[in-house]
Protein backbone atom coordinates (compact mmCIF):
# COMPACT_ATOMS: atom_id res chain seq x y z
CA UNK A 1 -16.25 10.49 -1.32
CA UNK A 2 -19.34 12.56 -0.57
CA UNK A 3 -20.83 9.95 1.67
CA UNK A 4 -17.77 9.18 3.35
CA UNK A 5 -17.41 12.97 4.01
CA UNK A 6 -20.68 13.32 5.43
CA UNK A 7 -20.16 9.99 7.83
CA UNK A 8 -16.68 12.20 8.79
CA UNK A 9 -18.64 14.94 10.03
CA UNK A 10 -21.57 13.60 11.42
CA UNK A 11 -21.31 14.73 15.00
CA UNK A 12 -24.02 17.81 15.45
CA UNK A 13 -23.18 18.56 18.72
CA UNK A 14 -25.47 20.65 19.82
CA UNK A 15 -23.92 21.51 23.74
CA UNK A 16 -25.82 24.06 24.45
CA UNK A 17 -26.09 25.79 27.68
CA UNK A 18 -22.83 27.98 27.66
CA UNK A 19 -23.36 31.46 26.14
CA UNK A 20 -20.68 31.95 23.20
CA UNK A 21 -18.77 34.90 25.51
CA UNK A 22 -18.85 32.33 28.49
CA UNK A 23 -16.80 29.75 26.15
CA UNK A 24 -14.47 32.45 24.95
CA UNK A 25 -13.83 33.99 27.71
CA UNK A 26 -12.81 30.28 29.75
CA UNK A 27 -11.40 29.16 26.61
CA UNK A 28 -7.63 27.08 27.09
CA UNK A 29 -4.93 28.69 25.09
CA UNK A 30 -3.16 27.12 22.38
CA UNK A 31 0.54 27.59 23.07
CA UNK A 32 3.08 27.30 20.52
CA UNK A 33 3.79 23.69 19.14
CA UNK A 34 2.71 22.68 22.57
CA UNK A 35 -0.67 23.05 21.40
CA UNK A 36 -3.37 22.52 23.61
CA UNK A 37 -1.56 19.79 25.60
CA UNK A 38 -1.70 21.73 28.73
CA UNK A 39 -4.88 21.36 29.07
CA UNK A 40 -5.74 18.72 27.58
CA UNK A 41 -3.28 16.27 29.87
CA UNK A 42 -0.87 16.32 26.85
CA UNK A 43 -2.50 15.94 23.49
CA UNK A 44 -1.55 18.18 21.46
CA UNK A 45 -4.30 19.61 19.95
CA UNK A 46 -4.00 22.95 17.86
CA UNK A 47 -7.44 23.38 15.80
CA UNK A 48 -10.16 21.28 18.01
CA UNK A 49 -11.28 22.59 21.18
CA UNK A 50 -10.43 20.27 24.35
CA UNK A 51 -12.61 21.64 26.56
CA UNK A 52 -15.61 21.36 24.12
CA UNK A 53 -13.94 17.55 22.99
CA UNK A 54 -14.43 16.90 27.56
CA UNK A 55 -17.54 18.46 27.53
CA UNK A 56 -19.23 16.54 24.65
CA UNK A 57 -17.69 13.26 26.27
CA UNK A 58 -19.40 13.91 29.42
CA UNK A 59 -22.78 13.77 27.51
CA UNK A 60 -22.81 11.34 24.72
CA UNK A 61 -23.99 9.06 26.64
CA UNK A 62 -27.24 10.68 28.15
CA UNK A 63 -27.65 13.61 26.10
CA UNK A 64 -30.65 12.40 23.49
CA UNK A 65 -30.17 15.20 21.41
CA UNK A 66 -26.76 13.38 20.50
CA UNK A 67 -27.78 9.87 19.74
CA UNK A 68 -27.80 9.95 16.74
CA UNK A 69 -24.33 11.92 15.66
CA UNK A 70 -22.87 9.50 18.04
CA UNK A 71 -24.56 6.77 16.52
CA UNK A 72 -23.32 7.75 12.95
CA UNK A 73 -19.71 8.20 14.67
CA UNK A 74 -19.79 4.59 15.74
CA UNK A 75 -20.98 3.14 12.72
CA UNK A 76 -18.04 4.94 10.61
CA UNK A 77 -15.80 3.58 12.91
CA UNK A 78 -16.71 0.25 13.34
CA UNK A 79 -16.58 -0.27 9.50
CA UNK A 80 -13.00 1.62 9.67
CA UNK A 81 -11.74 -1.44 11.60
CA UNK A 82 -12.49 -3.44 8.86
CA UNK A 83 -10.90 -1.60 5.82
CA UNK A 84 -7.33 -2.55 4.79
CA UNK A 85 -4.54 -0.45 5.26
CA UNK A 86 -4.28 2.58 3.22
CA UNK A 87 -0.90 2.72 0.89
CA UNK A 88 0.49 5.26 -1.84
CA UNK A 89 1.98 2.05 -2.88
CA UNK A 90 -1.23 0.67 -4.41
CA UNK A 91 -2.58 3.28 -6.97
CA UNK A 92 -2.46 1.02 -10.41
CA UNK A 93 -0.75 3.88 -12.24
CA UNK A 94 2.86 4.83 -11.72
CA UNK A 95 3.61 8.56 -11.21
CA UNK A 96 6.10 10.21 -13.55
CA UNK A 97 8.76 9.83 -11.16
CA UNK A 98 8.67 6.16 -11.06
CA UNK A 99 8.25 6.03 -7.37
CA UNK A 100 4.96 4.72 -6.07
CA UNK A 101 5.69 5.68 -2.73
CA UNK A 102 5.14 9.63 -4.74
CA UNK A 103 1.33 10.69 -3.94
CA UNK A 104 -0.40 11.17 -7.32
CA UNK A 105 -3.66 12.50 -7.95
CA UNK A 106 -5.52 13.71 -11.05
CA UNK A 107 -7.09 17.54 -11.20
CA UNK A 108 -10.49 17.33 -10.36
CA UNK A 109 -11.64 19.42 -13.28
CA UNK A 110 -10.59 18.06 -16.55
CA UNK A 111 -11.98 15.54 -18.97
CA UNK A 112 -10.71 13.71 -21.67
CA UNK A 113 -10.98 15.78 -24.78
CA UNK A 114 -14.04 14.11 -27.29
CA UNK A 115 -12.63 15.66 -30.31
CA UNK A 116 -9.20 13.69 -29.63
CA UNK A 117 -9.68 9.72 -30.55
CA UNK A 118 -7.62 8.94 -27.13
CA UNK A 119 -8.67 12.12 -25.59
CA UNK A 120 -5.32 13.74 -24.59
CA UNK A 121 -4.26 16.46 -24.12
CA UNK A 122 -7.03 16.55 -21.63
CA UNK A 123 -9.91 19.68 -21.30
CA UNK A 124 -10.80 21.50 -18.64
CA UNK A 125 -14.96 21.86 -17.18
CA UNK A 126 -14.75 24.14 -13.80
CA UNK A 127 -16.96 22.70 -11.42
CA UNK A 128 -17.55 19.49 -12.79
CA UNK A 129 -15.95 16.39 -11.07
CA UNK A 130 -14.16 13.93 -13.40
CA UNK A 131 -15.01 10.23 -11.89
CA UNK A 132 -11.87 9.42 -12.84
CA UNK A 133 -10.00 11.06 -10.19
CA UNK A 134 -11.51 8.79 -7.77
CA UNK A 135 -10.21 5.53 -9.26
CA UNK A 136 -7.65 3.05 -8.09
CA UNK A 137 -5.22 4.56 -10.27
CA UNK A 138 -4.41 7.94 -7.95
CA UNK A 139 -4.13 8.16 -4.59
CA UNK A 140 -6.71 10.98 -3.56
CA UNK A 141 -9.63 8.20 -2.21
CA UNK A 142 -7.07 6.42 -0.39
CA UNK A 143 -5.69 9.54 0.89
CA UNK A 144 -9.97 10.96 1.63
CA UNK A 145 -10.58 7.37 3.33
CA UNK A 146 -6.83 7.26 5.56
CA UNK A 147 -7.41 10.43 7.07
CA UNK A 148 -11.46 9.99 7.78
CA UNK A 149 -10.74 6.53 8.96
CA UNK A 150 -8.07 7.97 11.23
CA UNK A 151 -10.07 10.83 12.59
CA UNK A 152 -13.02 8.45 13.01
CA UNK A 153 -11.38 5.59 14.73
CA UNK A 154 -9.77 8.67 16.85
CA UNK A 155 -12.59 10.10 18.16
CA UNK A 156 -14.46 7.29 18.53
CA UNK A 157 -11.32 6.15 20.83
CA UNK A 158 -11.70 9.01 22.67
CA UNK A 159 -15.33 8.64 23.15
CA UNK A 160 -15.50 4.41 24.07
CA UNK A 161 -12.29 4.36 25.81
CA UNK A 162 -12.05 1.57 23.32
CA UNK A 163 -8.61 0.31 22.62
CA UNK A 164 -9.27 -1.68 19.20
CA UNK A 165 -10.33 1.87 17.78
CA UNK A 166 -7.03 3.36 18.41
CA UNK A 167 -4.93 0.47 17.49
CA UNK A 168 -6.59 0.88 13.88
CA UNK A 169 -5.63 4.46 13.79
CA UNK A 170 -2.27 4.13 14.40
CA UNK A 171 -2.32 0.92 12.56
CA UNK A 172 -2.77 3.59 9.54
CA UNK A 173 -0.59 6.22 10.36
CA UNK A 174 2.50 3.48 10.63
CA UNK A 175 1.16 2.24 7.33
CA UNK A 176 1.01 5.74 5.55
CA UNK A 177 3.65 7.80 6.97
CA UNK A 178 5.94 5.59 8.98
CA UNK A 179 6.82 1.81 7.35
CA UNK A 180 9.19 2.23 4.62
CA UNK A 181 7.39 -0.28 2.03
CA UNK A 182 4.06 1.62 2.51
CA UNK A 183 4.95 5.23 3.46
CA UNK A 184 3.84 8.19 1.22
CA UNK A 185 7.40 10.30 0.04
CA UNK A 186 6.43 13.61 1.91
CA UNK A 187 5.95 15.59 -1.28
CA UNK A 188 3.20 16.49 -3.46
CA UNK A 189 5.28 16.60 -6.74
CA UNK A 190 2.50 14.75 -9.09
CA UNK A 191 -0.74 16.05 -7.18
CA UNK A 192 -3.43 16.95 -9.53
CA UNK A 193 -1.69 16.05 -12.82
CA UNK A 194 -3.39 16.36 -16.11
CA UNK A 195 -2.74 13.61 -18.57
CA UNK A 196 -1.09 15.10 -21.90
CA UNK A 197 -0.55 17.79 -20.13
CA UNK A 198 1.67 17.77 -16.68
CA UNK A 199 2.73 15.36 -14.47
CA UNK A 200 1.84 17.44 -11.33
CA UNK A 201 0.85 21.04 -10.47
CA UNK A 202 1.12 23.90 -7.77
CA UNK A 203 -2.83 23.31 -7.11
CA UNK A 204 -1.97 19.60 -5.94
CA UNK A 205 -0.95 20.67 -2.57
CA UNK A 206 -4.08 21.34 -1.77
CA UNK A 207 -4.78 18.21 -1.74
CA UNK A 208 -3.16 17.64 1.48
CA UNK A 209 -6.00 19.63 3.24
CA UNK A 210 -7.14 15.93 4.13
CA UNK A 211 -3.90 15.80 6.80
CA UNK A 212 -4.74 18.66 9.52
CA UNK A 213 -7.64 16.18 10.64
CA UNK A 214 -4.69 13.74 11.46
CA UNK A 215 -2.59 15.74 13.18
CA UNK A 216 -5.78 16.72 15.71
CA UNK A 217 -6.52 13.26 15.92
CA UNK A 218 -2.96 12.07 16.40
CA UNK A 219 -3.61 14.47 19.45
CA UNK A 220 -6.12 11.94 20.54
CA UNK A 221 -4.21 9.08 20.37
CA UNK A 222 -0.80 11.00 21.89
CA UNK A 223 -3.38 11.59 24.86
CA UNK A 224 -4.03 8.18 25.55
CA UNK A 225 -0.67 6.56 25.39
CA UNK A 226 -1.15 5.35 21.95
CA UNK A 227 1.88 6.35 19.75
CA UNK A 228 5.70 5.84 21.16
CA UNK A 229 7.97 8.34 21.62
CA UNK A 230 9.71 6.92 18.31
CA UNK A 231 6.35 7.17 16.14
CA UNK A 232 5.50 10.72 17.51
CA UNK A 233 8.70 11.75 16.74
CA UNK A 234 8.72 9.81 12.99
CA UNK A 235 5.30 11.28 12.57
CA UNK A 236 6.32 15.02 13.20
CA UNK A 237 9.61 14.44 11.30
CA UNK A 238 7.14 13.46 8.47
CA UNK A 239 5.31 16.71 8.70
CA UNK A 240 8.63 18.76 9.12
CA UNK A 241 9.85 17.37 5.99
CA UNK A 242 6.39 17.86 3.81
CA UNK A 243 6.33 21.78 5.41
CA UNK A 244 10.37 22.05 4.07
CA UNK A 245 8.92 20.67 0.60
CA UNK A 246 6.28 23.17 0.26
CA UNK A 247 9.15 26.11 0.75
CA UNK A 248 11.50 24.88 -1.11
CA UNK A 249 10.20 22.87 -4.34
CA UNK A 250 9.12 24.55 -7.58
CA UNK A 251 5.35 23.17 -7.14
CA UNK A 252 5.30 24.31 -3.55
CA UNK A 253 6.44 28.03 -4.38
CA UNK A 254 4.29 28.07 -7.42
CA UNK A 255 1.22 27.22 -5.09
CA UNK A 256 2.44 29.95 -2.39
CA UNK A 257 2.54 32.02 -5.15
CA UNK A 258 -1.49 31.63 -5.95
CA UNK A 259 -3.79 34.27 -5.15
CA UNK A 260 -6.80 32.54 -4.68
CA UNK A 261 -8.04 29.73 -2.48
CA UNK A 262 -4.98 27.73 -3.08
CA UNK A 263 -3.09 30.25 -1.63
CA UNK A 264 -4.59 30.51 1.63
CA UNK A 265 -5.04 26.89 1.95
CA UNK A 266 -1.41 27.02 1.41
CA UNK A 267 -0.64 29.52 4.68
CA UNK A 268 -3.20 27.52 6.38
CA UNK A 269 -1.47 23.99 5.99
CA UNK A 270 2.40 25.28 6.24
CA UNK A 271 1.25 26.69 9.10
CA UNK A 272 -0.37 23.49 10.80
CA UNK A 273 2.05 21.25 9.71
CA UNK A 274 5.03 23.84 11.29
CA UNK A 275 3.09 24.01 14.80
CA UNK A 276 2.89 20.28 14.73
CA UNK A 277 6.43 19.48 13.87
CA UNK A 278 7.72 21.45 16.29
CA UNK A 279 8.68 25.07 13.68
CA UNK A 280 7.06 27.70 15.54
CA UNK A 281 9.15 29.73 14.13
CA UNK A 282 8.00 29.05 10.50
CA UNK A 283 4.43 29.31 12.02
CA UNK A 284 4.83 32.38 13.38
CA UNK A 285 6.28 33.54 10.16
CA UNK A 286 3.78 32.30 7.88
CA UNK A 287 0.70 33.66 9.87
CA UNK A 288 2.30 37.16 10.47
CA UNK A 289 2.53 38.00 7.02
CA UNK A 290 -1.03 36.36 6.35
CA UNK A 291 -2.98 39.15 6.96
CA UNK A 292 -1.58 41.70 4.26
CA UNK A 293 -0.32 38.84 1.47
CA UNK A 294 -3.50 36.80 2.25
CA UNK A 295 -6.78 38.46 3.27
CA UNK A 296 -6.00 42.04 2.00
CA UNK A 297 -5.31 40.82 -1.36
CA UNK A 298 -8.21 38.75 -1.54
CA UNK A 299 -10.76 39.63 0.61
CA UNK A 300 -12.31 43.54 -0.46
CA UNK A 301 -13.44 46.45 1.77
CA UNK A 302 -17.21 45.14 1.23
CA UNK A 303 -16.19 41.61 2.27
CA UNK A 304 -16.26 39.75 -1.08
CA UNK A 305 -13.82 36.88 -2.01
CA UNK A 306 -13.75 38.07 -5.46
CA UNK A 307 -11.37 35.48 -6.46
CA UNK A 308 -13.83 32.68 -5.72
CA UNK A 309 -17.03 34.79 -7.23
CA UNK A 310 -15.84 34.45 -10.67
CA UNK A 311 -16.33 30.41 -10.34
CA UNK A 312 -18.91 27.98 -11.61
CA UNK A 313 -19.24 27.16 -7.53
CA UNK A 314 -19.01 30.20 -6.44
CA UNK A 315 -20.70 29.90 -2.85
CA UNK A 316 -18.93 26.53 -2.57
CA UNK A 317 -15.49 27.91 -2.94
CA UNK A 318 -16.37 31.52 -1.06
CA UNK A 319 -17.63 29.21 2.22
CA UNK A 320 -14.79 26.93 1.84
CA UNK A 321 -11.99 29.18 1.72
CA UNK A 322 -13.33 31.17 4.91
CA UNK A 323 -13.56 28.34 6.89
CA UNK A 324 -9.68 27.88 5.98
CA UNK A 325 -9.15 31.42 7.16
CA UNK A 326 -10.92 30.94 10.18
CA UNK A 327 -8.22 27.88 10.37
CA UNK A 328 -5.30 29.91 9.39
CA UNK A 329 -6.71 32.67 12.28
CA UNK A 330 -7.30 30.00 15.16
CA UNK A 331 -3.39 28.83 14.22
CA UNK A 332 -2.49 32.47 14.50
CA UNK A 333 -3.37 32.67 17.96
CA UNK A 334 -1.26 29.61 18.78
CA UNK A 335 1.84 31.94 17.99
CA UNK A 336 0.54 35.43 19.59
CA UNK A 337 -0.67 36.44 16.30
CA UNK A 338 -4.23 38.31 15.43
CA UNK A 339 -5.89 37.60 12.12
CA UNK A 340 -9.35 37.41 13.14
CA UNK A 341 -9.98 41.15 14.02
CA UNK A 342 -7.06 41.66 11.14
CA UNK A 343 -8.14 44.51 8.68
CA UNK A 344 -6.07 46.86 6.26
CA UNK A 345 -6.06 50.51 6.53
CA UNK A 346 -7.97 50.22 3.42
CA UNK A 347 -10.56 48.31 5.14
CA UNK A 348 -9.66 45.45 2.65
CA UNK A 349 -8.98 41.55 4.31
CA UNK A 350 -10.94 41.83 7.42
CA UNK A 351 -13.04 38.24 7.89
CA UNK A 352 -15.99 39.73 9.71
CA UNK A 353 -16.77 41.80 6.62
CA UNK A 354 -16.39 38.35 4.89
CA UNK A 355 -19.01 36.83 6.79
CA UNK A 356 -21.33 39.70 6.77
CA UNK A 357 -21.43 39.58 3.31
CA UNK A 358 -22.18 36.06 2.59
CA UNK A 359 -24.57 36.32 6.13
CA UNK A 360 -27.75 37.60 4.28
CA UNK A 361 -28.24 34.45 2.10
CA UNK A 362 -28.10 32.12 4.79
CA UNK A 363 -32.05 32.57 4.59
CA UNK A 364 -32.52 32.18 1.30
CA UNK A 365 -29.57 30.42 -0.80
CA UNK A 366 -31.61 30.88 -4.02
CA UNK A 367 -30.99 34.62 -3.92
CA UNK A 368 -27.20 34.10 -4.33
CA UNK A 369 -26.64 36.39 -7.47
CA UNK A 370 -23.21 34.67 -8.35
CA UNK A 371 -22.20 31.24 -10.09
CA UNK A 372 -23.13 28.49 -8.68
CA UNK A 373 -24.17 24.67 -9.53
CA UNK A 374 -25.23 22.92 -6.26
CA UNK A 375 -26.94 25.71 -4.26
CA UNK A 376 -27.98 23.10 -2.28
CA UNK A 377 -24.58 22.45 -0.69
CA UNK A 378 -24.53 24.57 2.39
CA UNK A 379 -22.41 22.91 4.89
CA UNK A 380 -19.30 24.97 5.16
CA UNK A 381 -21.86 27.68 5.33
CA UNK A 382 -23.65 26.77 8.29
CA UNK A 383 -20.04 26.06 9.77
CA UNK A 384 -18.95 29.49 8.69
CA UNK A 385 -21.45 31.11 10.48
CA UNK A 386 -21.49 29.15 13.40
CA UNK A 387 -18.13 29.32 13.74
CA UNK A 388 -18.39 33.16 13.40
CA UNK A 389 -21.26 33.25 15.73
CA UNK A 390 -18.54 31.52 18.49
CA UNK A 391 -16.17 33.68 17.92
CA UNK A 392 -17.39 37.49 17.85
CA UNK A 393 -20.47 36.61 20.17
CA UNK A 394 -23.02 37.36 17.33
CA UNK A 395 -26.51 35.95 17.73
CA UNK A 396 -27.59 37.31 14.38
CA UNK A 397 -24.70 34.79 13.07
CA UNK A 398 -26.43 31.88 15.14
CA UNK A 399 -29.81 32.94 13.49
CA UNK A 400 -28.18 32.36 10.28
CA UNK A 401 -26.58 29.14 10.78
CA UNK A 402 -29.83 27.56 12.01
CA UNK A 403 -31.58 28.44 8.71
CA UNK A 404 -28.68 26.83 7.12
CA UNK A 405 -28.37 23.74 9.09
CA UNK A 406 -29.36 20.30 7.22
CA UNK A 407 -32.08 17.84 8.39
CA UNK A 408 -29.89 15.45 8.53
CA UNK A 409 -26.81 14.55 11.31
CA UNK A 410 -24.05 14.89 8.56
CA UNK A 411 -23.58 18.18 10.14
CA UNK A 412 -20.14 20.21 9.29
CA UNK A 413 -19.48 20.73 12.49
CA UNK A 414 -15.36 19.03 13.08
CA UNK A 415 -16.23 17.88 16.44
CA UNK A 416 -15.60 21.23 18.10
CA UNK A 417 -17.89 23.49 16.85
CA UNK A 418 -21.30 23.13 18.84
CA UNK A 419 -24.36 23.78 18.03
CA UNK A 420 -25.94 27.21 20.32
């Protein structure tokens, strides 16, 4: 999964040229569930930039500096057109429901107990990834590879002007959300189950933060005249019906409910999945009440997640769930709605105190005074702080992401987010 993650996000694109106000200030406006499409001759994009998608395009070809991120693009998508398609349908274990077409997945966390001779009920080690989760049994890997394949074969589409690429894609999207002997039920009812303990819990639905990279690159392929006006339509239906779960089911308001990551992951996909089916209304909704239910609560006057401090992976989980707000705050201004210059009268929840506090590390991780295993793993980091450094035209934030960024072209950068 961590390979495959690091071939997802291995375009560094490192533009260059434009200052940071110049691409803000000539930046194309998201509008409504209409997205991007206006300028972007009718994708609907809501989270990646069109202008910097054109811009990169124009370059690939000549610019050097992006040989090899396009090279690592390719490669991910050539061996995408050779993987089978992706089905809920073929986990070896059956979900407590009986349904295969239900998503199950296994919490990352827990271990079978040694003290138990079949080691249920299961125990819980924060931090530390059970193998287990990752086997044929639950969905989560097919669900990881379906949505990189899709967003690789997408871009690289968009890039080659190849038509086999895009076939692929949509090749998977008919296979997970669309034919009814394949399609996933649009629910998250057993995500994250323990076994000998519950068949599915509040913190699966965060899970589904694998999907928004579909719906950007369904953008893609809605550009280029690759989905009918049927599968669109049975693809945003699909979303519409997943964002009405989340509301209404006892997992989904359990998970609204959290105060943590979880719950801003949750704002941060209803929202998404609203704009793209066509519920601006919901969108609006969700991301007006986001700034005093979601960053107040759990971001403090001094800028610390101190939710996220408390765990084994501290920096992991601090960097993560930023770069979800940053989401949630770039969906905001789809509807008209402010969160990223959002701060409470008590100076709690604002996301540039956020990133000033986690800013000082970026020059020396080891310093980090809280929790956390892999101090090494710096990725949403450097994309934290470059996407800051976009955003409020801050070259100190620049400064910091280039001490963070890896030697390597698995660069966290989703496509949109160049390098200065």
């Amino acid at each position: 999964m961590a390979l495959r993650r690091a071939m997802t996000l291995a375009l560094a694109l490192a533009l260059g040229g434009a200052c940071p106000a110049q691409a803000l200030a000539s930046a194309p406006v998201c509008e409504g569930g209409d997205g991007y499409a206006a300028a972007f001759d009718g994708g609907r994009l809501f989270l990646w930039r069109p202008d910097w998608l054109q811009q990169t395009k124009l370059r690939l070809d000549s610019d050097a500096d992006l040989a090899p991120a396009k090279a690592a693009l390719m490669e991910q998508a050539q061996a995408a057109l050779g993987h089978p398609r992706y089905s809920v349908v073929d986990k070896t274990r059956l979900p407590a429901s009986g349904d295969r077409h239900d998503y199950m997945s296994m919490g990352p966390y827990w271990w079978p107990d040694p003290t138990k001779p079949d080691g249920i009920p299961y125990i819980r080690r924060d931090g530390r990834f059970n193998p287990e989760r990752n086997s044929a049994a639950f969905d989560v890997t097919r669900l990881e590879a379906m949505s990189s394949d899709v967003q690789a074969l997408a871009l690289a589409y968009y890039f080659s002007g190849e038509d086999r690429y895009a076939d692929k894609a949509v090749e998977q999207l008919r296979s997970w959300f669309l034919d009814p002997a394949t399609q996933m039920n649009p629910n998250l009812e057993h995500g994250q189950a323990i076994p000998g303990r519950v068949a599915g819990r509040a913190e699966g639905v965060i899970d589904a933060h694998r999907l928004p990279r579909v719906i950007e690159s369904i953008g893609l392929l809605q550009r280029g005249g690759k989905l009918t006006a049927e599968e669109l339509a049975g693809l945003q239906h699909w979303f519409g019906e997943l964002a009405g779960w989340m509301q209404s089911s006892r997992i989904g308001k359990e998970e609204r409910a959290a105060r943590n990551n979880h719950g801003l992951y949750y704002d941060t996909l209803l929202s998404h999945f609203a704009l793209f089916s066509g519920d601006v209304v919901l969108a609006k909704a969700v991301t007006e009440r986001a700034g005093t239910v979601r960053f107040a609560p759990q971001i403090s006057s001094k800028g610390a997640l101190t939710e996220e401090l408390s765990r084994t992976r501290s920096l992991h989980y601090v960097t993560w769930t930023l770069d979800a707000a940053f989401d949630l705050a770039d969906l905001g201004r789809c509807v008209g709605v402010d969160l990223w210059d959002y701060q409470a009268r008590n100076g709690n929840g604002s996301l540039r105190n956020a990133v000033e506090f986690i800013a000082p590390y970026s020059t020396d991780v080891a310093s980090w005074p809280y929790p956390e295993l892999d101090k090494n793993d710096t990725l949403d980091f450097y994309k934290v702080m470059l996407r800051a450094g976009w955003y409020w035209d801050e070259p100190r934030y620049f400064d910091n992401a280039r001490a963070l960024r890896p030697r390597n072209e698995a660069v966290e950068l989703n496509l949109l987010i160049p390098a200065r």
